[in-house]
PDB file of N, CA and C in Angstrom:
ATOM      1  N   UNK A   1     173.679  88.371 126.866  1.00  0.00           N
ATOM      2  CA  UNK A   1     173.008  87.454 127.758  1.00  0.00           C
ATOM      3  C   UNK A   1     172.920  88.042 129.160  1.00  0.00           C
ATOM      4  N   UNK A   2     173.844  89.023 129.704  1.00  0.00           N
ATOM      5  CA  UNK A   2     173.814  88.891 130.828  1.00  0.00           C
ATOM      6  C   UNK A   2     172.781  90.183 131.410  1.00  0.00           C
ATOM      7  N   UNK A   3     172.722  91.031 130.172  1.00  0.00           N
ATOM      8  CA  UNK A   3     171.957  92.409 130.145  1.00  0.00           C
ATOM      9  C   UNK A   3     170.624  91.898 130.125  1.00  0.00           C
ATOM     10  N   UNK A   4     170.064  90.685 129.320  1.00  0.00           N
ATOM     11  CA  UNK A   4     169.000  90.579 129.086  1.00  0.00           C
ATOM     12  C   UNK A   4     168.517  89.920 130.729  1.00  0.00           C
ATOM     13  N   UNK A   5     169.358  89.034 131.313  1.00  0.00           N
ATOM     14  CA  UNK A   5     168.602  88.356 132.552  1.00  0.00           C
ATOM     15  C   UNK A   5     169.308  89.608 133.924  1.00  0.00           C
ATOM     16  N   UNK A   6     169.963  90.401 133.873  1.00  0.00           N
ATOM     17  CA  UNK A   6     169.924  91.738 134.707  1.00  0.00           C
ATOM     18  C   UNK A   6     168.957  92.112 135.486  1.00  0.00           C
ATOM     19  N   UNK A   7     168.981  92.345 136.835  1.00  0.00           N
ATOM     20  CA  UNK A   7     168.099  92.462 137.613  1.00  0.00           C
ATOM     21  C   UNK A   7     166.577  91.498 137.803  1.00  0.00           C
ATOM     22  N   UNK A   8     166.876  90.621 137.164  1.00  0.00           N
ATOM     23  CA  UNK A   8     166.127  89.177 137.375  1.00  0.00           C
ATOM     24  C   UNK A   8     166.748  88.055 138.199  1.00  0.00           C
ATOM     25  N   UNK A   9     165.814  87.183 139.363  1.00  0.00           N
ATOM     26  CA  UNK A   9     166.149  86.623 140.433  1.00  0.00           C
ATOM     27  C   UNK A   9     166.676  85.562 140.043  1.00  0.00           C
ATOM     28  N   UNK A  10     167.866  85.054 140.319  1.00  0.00           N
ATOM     29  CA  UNK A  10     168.095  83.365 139.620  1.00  0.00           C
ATOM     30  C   UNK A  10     166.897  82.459 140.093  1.00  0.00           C
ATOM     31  N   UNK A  11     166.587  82.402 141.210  1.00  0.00           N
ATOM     32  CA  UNK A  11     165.712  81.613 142.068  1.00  0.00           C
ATOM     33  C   UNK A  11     164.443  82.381 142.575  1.00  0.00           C
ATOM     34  N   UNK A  12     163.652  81.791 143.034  1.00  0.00           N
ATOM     35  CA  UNK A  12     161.411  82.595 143.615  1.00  0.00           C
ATOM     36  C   UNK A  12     161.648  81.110 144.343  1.00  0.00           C
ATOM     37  N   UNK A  13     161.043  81.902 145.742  1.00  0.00           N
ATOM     38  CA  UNK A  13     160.898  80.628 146.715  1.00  0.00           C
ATOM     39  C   UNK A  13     159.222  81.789 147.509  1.00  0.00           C
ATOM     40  N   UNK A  14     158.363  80.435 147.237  1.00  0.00           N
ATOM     41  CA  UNK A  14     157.087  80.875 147.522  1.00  0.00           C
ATOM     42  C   UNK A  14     156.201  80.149 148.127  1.00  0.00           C
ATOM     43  N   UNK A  15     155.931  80.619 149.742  1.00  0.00           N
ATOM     44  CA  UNK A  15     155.037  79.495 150.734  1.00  0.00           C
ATOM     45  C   UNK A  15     153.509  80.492 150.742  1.00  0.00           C
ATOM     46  N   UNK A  16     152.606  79.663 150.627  1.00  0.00           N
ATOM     47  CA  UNK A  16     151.336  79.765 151.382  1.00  0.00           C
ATOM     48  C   UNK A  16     150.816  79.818 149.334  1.00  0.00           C
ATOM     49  N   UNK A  17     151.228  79.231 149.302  1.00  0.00           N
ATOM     50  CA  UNK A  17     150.694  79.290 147.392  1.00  0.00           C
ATOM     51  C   UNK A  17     149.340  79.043 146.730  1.00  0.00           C
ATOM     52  N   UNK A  18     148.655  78.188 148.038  1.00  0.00           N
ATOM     53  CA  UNK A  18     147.002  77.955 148.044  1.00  0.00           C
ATOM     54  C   UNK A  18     146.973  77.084 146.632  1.00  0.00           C
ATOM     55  N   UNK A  19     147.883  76.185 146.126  1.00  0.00           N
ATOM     56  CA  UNK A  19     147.344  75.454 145.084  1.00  0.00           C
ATOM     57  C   UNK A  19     147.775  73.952 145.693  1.00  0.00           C
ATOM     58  N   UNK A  20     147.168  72.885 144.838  1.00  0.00           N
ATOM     59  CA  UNK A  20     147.440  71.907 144.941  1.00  0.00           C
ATOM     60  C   UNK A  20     147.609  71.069 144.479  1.00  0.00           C
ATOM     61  N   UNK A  21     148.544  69.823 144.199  1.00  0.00           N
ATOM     62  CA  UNK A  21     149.264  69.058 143.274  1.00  0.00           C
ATOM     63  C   UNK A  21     149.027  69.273 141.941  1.00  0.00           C
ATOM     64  N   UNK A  22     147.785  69.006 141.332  1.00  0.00           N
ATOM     65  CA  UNK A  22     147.567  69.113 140.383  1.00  0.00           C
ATOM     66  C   UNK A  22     147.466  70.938 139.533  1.00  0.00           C
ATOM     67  N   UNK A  23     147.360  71.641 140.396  1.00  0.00           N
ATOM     68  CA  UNK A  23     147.865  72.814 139.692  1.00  0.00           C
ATOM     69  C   UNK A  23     148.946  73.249 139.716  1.00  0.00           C
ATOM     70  N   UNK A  24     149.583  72.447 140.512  1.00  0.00           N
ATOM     71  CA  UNK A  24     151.539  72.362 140.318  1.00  0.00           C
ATOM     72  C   UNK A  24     152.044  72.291 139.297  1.00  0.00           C
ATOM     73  N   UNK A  25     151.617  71.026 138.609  1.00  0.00           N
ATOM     74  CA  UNK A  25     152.326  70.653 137.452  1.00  0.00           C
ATOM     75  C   UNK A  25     152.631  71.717 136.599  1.00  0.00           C
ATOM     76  N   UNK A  26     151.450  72.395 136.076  1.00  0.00           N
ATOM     77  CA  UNK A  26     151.131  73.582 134.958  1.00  0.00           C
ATOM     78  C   UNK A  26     152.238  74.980 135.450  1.00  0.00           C
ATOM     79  N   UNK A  27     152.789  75.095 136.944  1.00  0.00           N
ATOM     80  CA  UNK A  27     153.096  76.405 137.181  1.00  0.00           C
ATOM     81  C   UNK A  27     154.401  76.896 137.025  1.00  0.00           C
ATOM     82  N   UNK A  28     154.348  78.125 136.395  1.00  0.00           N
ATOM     83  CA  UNK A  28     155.467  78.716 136.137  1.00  0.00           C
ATOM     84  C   UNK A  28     155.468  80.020 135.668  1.00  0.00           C
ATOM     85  N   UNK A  29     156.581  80.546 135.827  1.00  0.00           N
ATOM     86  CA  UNK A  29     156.609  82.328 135.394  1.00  0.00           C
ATOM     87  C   UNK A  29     157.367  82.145 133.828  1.00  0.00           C
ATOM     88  N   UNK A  30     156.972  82.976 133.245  1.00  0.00           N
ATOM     89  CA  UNK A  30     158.074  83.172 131.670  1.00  0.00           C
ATOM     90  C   UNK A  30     159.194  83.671 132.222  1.00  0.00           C
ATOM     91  N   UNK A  31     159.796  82.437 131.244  1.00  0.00           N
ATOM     92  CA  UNK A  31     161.409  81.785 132.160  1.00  0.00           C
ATOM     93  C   UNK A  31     162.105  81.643 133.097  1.00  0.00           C
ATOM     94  N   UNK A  32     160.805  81.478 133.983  1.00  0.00           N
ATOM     95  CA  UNK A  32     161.196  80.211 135.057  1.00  0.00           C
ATOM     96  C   UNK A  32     160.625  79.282 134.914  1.00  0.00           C
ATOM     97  N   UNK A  33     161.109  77.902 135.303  1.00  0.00           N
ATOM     98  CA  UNK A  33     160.346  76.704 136.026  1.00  0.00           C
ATOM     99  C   UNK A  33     160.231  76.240 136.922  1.00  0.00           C
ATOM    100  N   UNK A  34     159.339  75.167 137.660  1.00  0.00           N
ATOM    101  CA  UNK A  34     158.988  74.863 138.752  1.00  0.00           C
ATOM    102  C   UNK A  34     160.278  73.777 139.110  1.00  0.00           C
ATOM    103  N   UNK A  35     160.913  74.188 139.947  1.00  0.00           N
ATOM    104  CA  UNK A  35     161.928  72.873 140.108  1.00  0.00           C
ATOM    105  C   UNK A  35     161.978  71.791 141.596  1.00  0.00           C
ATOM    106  N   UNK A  36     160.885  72.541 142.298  1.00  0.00           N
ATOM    107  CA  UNK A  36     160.719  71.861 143.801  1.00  0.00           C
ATOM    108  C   UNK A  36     159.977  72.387 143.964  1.00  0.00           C
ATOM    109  N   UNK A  37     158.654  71.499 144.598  1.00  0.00           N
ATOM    110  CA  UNK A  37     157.764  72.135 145.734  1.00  0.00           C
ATOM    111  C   UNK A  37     157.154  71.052 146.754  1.00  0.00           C
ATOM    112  N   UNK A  38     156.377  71.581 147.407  1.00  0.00           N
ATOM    113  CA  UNK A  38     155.996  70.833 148.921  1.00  0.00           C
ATOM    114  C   UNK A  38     154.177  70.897 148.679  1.00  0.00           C
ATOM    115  N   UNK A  39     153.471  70.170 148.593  1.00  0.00           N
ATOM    116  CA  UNK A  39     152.047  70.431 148.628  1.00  0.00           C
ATOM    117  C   UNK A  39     151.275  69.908 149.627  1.00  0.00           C
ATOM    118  N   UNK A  40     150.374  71.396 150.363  1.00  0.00           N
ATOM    119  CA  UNK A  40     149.773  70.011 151.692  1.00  0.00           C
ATOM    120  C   UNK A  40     148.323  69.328 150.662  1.00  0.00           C
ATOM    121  N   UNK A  41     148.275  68.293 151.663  1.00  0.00           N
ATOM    122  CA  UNK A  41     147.112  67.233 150.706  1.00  0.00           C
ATOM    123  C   UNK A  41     146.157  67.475 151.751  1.00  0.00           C
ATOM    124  N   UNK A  42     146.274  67.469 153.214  1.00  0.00           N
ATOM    125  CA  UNK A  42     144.848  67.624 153.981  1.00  0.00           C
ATOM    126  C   UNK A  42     144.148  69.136 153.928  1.00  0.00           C
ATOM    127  N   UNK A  43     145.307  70.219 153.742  1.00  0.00           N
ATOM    128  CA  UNK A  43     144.441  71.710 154.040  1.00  0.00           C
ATOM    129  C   UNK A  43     144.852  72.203 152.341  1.00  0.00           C
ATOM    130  N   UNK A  44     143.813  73.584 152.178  1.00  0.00           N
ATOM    131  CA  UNK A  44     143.661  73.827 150.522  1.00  0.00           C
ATOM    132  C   UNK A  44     144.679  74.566 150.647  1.00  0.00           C
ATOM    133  N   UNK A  45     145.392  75.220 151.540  1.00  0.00           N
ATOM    134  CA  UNK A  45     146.299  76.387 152.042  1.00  0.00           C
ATOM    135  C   UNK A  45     147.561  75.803 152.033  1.00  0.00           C
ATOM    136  N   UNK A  46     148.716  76.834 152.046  1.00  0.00           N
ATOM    137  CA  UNK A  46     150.125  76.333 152.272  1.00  0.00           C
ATOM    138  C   UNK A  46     151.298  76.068 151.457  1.00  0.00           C
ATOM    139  N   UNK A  47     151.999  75.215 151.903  1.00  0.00           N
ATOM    140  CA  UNK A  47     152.573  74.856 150.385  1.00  0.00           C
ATOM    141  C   UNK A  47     154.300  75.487 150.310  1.00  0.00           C
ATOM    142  N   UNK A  48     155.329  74.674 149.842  1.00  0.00           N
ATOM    143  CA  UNK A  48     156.435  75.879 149.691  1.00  0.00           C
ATOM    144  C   UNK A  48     156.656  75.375 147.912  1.00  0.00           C
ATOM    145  N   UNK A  49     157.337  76.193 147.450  1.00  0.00           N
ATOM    146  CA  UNK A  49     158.055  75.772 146.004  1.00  0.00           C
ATOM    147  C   UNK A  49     159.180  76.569 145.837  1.00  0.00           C
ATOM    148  N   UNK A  50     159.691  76.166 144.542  1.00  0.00           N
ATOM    149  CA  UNK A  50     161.062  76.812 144.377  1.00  0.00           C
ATOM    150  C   UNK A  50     161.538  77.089 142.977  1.00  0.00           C
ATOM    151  N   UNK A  51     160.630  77.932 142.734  1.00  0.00           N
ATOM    152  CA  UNK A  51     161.342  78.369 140.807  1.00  0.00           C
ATOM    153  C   UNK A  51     162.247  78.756 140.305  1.00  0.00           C
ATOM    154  N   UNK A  52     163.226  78.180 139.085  1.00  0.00           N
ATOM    155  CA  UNK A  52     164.429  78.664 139.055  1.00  0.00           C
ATOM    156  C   UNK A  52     164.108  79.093 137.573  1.00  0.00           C
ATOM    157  N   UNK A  53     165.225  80.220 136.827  1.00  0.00           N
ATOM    158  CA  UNK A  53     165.342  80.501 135.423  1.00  0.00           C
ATOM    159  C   UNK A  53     165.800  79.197 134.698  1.00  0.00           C
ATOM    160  N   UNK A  54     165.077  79.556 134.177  1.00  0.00           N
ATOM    161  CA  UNK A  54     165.203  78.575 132.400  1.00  0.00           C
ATOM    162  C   UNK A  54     166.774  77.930 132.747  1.00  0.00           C
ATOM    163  N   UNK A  55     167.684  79.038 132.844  1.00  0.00           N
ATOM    164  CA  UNK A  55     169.089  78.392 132.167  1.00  0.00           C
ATOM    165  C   UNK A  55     170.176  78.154 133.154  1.00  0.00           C
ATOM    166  N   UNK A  56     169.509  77.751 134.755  1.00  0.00           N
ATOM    167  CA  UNK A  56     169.807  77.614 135.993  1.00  0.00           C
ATOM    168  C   UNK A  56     169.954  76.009 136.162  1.00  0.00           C
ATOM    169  N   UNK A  57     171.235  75.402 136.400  1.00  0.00           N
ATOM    170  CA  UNK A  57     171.084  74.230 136.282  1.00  0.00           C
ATOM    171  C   UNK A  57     171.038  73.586 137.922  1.00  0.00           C
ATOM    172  N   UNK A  58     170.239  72.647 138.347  1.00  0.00           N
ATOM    173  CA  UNK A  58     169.832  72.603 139.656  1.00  0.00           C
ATOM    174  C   UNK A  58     169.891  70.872 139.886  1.00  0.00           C
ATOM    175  N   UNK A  59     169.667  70.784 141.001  1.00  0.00           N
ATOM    176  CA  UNK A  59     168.931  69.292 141.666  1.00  0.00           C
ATOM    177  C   UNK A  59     168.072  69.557 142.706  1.00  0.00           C
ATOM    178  N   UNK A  60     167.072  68.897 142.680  1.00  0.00           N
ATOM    179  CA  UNK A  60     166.304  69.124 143.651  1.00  0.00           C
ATOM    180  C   UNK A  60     166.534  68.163 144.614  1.00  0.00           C
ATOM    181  N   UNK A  61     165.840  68.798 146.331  1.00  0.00           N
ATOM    182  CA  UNK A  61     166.454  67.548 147.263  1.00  0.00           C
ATOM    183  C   UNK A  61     165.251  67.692 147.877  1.00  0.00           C
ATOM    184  N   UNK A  62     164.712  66.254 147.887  1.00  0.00           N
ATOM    185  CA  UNK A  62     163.153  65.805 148.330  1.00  0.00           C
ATOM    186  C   UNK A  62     163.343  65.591 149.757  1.00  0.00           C
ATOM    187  N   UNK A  63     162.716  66.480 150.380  1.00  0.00           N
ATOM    188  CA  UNK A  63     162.857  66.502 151.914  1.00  0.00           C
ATOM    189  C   UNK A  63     160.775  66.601 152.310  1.00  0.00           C
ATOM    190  N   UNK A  64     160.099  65.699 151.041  1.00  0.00           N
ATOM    191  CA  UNK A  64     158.275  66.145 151.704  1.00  0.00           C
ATOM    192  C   UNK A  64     158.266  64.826 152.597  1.00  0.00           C
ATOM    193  N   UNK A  65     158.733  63.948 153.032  1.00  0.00           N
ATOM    194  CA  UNK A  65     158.939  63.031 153.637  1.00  0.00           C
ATOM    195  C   UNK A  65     159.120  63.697 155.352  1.00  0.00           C
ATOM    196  N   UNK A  66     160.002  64.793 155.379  1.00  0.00           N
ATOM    197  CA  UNK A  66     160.321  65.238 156.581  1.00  0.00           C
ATOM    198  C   UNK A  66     159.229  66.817 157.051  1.00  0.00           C
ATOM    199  N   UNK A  67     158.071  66.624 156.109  1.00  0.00           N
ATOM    200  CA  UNK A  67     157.181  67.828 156.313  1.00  0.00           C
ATOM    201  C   UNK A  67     156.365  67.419 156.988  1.00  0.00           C
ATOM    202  N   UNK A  68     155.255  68.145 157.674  1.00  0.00           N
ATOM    203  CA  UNK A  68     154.380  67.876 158.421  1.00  0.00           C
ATOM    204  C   UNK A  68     153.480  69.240 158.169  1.00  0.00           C
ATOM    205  N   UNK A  69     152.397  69.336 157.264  1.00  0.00           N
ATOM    206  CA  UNK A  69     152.066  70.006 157.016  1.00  0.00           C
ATOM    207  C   UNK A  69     151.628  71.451 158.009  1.00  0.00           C
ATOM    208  N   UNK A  70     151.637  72.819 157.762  1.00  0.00           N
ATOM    209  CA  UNK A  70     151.154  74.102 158.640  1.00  0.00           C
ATOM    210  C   UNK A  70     152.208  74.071 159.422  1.00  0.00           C
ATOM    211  N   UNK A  71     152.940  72.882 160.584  1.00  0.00           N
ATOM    212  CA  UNK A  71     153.808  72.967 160.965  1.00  0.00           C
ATOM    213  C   UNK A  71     155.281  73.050 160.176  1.00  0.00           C
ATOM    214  N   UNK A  72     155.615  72.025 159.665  1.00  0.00           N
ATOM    215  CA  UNK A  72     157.199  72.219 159.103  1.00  0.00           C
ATOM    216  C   UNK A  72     157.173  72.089 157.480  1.00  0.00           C
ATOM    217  N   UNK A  73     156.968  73.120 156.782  1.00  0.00           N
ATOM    218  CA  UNK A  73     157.053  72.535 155.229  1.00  0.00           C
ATOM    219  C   UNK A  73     157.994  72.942 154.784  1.00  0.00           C
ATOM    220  N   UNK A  74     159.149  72.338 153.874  1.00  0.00           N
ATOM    221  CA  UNK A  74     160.593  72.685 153.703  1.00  0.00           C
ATOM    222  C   UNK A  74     160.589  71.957 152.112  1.00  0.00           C
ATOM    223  N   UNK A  75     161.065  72.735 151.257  1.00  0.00           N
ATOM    224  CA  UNK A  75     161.965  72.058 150.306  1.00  0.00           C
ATOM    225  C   UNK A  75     162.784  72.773 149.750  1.00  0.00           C
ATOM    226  N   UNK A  76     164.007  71.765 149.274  1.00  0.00           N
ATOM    227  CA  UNK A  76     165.293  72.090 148.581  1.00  0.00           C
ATOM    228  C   UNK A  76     165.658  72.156 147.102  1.00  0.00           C
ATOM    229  N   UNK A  77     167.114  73.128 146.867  1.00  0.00           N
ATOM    230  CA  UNK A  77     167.520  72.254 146.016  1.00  0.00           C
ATOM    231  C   UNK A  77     169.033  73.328 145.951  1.00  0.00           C
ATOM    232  N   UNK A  78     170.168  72.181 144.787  1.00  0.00           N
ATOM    233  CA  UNK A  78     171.392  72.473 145.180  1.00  0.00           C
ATOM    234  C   UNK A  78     171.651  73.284 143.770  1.00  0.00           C
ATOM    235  N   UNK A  79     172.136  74.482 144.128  1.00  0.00           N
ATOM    236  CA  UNK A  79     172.689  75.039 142.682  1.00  0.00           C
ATOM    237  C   UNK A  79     174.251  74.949 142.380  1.00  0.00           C
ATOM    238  N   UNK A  80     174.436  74.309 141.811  1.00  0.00           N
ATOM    239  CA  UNK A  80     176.425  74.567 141.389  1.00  0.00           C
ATOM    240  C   UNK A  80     176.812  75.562 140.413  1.00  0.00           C
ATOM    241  N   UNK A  81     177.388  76.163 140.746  1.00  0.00           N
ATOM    242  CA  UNK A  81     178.301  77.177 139.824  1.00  0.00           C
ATOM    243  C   UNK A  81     179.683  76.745 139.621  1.00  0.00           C
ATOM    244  N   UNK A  82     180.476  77.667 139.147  1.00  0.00           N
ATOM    245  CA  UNK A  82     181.898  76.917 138.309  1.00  0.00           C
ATOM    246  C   UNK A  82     182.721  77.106 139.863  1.00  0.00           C
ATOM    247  N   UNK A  83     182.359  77.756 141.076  1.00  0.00           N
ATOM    248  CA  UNK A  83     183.547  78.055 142.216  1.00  0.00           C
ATOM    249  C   UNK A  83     182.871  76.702 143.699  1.00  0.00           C
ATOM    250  N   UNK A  84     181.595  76.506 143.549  1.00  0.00           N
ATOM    251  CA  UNK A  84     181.048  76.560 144.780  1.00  0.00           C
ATOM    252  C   UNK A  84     179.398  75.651 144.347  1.00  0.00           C
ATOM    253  N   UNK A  85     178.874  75.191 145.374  1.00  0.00           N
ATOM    254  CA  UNK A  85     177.691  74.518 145.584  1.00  0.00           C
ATOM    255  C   UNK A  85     176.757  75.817 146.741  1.00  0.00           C
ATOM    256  N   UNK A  86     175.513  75.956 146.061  1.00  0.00           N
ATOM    257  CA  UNK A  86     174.834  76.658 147.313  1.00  0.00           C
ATOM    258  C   UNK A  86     173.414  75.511 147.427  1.00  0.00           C
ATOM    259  N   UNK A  87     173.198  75.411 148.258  1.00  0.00           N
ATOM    260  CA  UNK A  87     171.968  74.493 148.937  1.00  0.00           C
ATOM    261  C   UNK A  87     170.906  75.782 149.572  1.00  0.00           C
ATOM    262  N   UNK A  88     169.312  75.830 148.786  1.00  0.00           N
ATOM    263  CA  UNK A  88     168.899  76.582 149.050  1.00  0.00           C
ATOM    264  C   UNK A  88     167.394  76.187 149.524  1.00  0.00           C
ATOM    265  N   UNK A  89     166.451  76.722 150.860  1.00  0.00           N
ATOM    266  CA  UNK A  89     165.637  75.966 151.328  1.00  0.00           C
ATOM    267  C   UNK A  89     164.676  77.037 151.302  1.00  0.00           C
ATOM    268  N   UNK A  90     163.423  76.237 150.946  1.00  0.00           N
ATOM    269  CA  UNK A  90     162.155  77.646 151.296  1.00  0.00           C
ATOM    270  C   UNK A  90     161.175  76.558 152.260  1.00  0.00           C
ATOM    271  N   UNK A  91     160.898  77.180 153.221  1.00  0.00           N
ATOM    272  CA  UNK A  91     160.177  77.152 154.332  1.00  0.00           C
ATOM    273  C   UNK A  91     159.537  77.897 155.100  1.00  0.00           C
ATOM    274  N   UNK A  92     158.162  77.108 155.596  1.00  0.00           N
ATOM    275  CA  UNK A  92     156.811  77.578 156.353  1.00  0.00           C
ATOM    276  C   UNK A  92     156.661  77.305 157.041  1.00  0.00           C
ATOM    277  N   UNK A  93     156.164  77.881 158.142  1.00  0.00           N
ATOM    278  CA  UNK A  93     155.814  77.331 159.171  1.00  0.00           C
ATOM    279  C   UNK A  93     154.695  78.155 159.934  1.00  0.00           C
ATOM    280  N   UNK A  94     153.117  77.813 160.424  1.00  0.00           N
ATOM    281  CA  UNK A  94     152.373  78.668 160.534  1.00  0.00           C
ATOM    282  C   UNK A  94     152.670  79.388 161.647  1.00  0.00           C
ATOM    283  N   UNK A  95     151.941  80.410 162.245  1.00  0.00           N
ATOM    284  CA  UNK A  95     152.150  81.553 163.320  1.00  0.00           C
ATOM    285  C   UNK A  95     151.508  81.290 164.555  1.00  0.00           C
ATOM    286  N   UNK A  96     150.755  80.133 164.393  1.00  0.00           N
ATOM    287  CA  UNK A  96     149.822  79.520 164.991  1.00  0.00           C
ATOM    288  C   UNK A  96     150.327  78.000 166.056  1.00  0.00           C
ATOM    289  N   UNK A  97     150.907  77.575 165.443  1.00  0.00           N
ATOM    290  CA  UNK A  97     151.796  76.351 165.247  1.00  0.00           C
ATOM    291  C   UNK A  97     152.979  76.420 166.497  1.00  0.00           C
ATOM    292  N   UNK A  98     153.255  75.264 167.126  1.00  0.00           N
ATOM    293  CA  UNK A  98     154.565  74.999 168.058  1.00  0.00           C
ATOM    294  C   UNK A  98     155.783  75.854 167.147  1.00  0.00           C
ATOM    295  N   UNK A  99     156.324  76.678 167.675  1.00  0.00           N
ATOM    296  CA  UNK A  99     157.444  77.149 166.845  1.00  0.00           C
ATOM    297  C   UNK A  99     158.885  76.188 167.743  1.00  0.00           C
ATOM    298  N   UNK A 100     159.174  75.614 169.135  1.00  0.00           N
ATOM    299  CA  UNK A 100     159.830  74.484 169.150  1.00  0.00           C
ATOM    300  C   UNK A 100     159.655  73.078 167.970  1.00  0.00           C
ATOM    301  N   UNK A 101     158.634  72.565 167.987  1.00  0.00           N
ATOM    302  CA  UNK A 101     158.918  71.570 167.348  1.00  0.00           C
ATOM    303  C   UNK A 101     159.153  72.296 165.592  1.00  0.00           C
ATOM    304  N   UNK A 102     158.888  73.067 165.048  1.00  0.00           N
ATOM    305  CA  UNK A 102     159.653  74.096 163.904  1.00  0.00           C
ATOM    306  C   UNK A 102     161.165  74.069 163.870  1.00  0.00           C
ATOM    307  N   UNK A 103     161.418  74.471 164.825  1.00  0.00           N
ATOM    308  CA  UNK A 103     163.015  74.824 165.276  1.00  0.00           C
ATOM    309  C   UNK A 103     163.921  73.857 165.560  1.00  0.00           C
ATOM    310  N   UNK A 104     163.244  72.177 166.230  1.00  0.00           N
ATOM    311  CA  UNK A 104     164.062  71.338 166.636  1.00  0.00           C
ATOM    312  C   UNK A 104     164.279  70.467 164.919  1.00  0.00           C
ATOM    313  N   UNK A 105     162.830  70.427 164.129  1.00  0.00           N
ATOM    314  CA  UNK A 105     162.979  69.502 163.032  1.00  0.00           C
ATOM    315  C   UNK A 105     164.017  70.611 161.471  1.00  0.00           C
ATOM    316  N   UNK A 106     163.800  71.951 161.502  1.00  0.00           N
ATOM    317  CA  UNK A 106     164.836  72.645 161.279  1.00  0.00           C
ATOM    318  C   UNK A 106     166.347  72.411 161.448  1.00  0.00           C
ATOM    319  N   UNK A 107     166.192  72.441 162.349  1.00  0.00           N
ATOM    320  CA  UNK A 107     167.763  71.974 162.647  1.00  0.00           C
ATOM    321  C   UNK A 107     168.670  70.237 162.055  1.00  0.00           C
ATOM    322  N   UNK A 108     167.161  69.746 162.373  1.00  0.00           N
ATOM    323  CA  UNK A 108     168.085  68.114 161.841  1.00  0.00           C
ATOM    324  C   UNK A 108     167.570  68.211 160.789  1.00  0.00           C
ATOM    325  N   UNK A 109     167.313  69.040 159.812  1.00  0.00           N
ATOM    326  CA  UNK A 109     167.065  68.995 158.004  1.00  0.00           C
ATOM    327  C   UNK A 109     168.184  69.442 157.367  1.00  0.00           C
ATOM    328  N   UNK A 110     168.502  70.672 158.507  1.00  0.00           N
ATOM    329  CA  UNK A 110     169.628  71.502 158.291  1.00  0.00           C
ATOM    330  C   UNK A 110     171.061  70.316 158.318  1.00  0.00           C
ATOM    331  N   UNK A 111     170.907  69.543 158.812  1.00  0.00           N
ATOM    332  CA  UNK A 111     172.200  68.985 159.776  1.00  0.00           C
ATOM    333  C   UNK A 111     172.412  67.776 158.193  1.00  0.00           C
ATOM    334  N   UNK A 112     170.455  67.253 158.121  1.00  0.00           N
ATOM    335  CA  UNK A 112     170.616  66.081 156.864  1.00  0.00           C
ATOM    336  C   UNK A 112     171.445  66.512 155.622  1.00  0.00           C
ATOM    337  N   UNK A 113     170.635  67.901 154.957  1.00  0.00           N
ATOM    338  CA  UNK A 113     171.482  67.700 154.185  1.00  0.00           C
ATOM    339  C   UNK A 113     172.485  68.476 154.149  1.00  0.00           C
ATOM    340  N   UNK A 114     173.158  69.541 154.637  1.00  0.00           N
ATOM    341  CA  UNK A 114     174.606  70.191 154.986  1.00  0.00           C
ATOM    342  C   UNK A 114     175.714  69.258 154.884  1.00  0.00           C
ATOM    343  N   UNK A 115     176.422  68.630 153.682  1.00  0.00           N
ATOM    344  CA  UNK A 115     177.281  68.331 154.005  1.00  0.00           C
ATOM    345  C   UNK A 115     178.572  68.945 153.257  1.00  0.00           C
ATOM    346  N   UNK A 116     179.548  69.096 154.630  1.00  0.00           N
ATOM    347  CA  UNK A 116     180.559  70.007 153.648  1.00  0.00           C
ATOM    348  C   UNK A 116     181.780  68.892 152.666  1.00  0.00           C
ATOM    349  N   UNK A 117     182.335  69.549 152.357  1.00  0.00           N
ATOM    350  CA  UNK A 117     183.010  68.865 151.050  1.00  0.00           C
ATOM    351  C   UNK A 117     184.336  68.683 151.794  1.00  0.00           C
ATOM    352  N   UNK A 118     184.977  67.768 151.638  1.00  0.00           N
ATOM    353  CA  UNK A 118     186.003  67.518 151.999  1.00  0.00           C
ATOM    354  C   UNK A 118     187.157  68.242 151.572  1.00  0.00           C
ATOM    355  N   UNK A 119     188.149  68.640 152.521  1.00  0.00           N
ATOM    356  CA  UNK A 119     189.466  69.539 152.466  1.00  0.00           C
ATOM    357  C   UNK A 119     190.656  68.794 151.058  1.00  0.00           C
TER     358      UNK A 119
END
């Protein structure tokens, strides 16, 4: 098992994806699946997602509520292993775009969901 998934990514985090909702559903790589993504609805452009392997067990954490499309697009999700929790985020933000208001709503996404585990 471990030879065969060897030098393959547990996780693909991919912004500017140019598709939209409905070609979401369908997307995926052989053995991965789609386990989070962000879709803008006003521009055809953009977009973040987050593909994990087949045998990657995950939660996703719905943060499109706190997006604002070209400016802040962010989504999550939490992977557990047998030692540890990693919380992993793919995010866009255009070049074009306020990079303050990027940086200030960054930070309180960061802050939402970061929480550490008690001692």
């Amino acid at each position: 098992m471990l030879q065969e998934n060897q030098g393959r990514p547990h996780l693909i985090c991919l912004s500017e994806r140019h598709m939209g909702k409905e070609e979401m559903k369908d997307f995926s790589f052989p053995g991965y699946k789609l386990v989070n993504c962000f879709c803008c609805e006003t521009y055809s452009k953009g977009g973040v997602c987050i593909l994990a392997r087949n045998n990657i067990i995950y939660q996703a954490i719905n943060l499109n509520k706190l997006c604002k499309e070209k400016v802040f697009e962010i989504n999550a999700v939490t992977i557990h292993t047998c030692s540890t929790k990693v919380i992993l985020c793919c995010v866009y933000r255009s070049p074009s775009e306020n990079p303050n208001y990027f940086l200030q709503h960054l930070e309180k996404t960061l802050k939402l969901i970061y929480q550490p585990s008690p001692w």
